[in-house]
Structures are given as C-alpha cells and as structure tokens.
Protein backbone atom coordinates (compact mmCIF):
# COMPACT_ATOMS: atom_id res chain seq x y z
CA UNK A 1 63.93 44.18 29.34
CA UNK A 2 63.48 41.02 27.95
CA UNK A 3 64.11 39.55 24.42
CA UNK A 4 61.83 38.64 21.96
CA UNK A 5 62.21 35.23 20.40
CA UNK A 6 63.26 35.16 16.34
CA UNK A 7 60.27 34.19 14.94
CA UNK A 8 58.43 37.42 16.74
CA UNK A 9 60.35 39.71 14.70
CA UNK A 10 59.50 38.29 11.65
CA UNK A 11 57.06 39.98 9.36
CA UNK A 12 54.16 37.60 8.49
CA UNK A 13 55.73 37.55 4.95
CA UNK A 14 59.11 36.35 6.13
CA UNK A 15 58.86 32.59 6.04
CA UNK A 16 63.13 31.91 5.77
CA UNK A 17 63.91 29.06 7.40
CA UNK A 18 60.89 27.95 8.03
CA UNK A 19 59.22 24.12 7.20
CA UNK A 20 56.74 24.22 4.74
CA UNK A 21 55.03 22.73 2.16
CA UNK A 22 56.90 21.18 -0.96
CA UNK A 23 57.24 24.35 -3.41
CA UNK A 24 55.54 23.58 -6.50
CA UNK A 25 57.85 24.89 -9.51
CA UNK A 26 55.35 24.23 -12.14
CA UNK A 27 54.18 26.68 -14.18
CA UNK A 28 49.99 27.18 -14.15
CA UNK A 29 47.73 29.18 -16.13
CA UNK A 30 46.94 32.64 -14.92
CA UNK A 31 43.31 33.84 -14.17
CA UNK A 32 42.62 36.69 -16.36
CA UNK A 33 42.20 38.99 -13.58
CA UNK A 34 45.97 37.73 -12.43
CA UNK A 35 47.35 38.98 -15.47
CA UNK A 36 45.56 42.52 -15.13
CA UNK A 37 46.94 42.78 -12.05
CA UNK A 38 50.52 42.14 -13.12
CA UNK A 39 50.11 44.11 -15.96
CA UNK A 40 48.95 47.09 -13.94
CA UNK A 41 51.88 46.63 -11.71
CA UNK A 42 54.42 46.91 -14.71
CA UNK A 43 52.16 49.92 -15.88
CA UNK A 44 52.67 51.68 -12.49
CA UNK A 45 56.84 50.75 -12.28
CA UNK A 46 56.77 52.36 -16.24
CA UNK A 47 55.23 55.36 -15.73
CA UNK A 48 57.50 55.55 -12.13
CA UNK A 49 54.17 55.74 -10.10
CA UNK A 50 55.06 52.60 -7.97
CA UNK A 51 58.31 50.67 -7.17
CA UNK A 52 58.86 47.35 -6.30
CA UNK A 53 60.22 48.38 -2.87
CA UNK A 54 56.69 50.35 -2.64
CA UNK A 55 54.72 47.80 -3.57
CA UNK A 56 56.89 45.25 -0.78
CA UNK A 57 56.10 47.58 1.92
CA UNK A 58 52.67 47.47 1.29
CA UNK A 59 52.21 43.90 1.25
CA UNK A 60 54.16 43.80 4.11
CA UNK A 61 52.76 46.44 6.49
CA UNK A 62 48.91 44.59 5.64
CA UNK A 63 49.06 42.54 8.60
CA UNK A 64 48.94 39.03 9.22
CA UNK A 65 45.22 38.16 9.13
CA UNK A 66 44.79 40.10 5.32
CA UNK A 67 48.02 38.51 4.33
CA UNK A 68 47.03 35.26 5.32
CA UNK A 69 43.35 35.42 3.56
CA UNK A 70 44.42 37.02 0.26
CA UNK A 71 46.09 35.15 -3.15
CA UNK A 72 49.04 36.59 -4.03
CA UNK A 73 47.63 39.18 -7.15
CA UNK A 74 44.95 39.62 -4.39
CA UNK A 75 48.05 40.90 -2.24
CA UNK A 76 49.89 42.69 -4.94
CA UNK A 77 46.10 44.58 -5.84
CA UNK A 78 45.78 45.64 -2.63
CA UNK A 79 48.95 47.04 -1.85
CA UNK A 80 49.20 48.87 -5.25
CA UNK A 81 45.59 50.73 -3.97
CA UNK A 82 47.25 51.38 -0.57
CA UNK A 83 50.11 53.26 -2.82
CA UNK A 84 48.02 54.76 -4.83
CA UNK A 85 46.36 56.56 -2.01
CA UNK A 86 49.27 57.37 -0.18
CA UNK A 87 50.40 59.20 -3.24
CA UNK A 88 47.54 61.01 -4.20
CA UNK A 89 47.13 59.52 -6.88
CA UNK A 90 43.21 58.12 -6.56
CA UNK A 91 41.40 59.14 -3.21
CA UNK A 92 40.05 56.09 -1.34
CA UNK A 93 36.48 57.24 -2.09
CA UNK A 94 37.31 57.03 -5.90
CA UNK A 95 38.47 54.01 -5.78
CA UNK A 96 35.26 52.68 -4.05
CA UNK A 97 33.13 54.69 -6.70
CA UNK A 98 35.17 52.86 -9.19
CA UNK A 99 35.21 49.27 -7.47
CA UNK A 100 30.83 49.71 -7.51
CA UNK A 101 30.99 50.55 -11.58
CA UNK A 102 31.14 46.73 -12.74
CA UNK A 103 29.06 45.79 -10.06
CA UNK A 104 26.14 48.21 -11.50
CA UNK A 105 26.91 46.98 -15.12
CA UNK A 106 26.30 43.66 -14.33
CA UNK A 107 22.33 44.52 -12.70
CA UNK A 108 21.29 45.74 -15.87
C-alpha cells in the first residue's frame, strides 16, 4: 500500500504551514450583505440551530473548486444552507423559491 504525501491529506481549507501571501491584519468595511450573513450565523448559534463545528464541516466538506471560487461570507452562506437542509429545517426547494423572491421584486 503506498503512502500518501502530507499535503494530500489536507482538506482544501487547511493551509498550516504553508507559504502564502502576507496576511493583511487591517480591518475593512463590511459589504452589507457580509454583515447579514454574520448576523444570521449568530442568529442560528442563539437559537442552537447551527454550531460552529456545523458550520466548519460544511465549509469543509464543499470541495476544493467551490471553496476556492467563493468569499469567505460566500462560504459561511453556503454552508449554513447545506445545514439547514440537513436538519430539516428549510427543504432545498424552499430555499430556491426563496432565493427567486428578490429576483422577481426587482422586474417590477
């Protein structure tokens, strides 16, 4: 059997001791739709519908082409649909009657 090298069993998310890019510590200004987003994730953890463990595993299990191609809230929305889901809690058709609403707004 043979071994797979480090980096292989690394999630796509796991960049430790990796080289990258300079981290920039600076704080910016949040796109409205950010903040949503992080609001509805503290929503979720306070009414105990989705942890932060949850949410990790989500993110995580999206593979590396969607992780790669979304923002981080873009992540984070994503994943928190995914739990959602799993749990019942919206159906997947729902949320894609939901998603259109706004769109339908905005034609008239």
């Amino acid at each position: 059997m043979s071994q797979k090298h480090p980096n292989e069993l690394q999630g796509i998310h796991d960049l430790g001791g990796m080289l990258c890019e300079p981290f920039n510590e600076e704080e910016h200004e949040y796109l409205p739709w950010e903040k949503r987003v992080h609001a509805l994730r503290e929503l979720l953890a306070r009414k105990k519908l989705l942890s932060v463990d949850e949410l990790r595993r989500s993110v995580e299990s999206m593979g590396a082409e969607k992780y790669r191609s979304r923002s981080y809230y873009e992540q984070w929305i994503w994943a928190m649909s995914q739990v959602m889901i799993e749990k019942g809690v919206i159906s997947s058709d729902e949320l894609a009657r939901r998603m259109e609403q706004p769109k339908k707004m905005g034609e008239q």
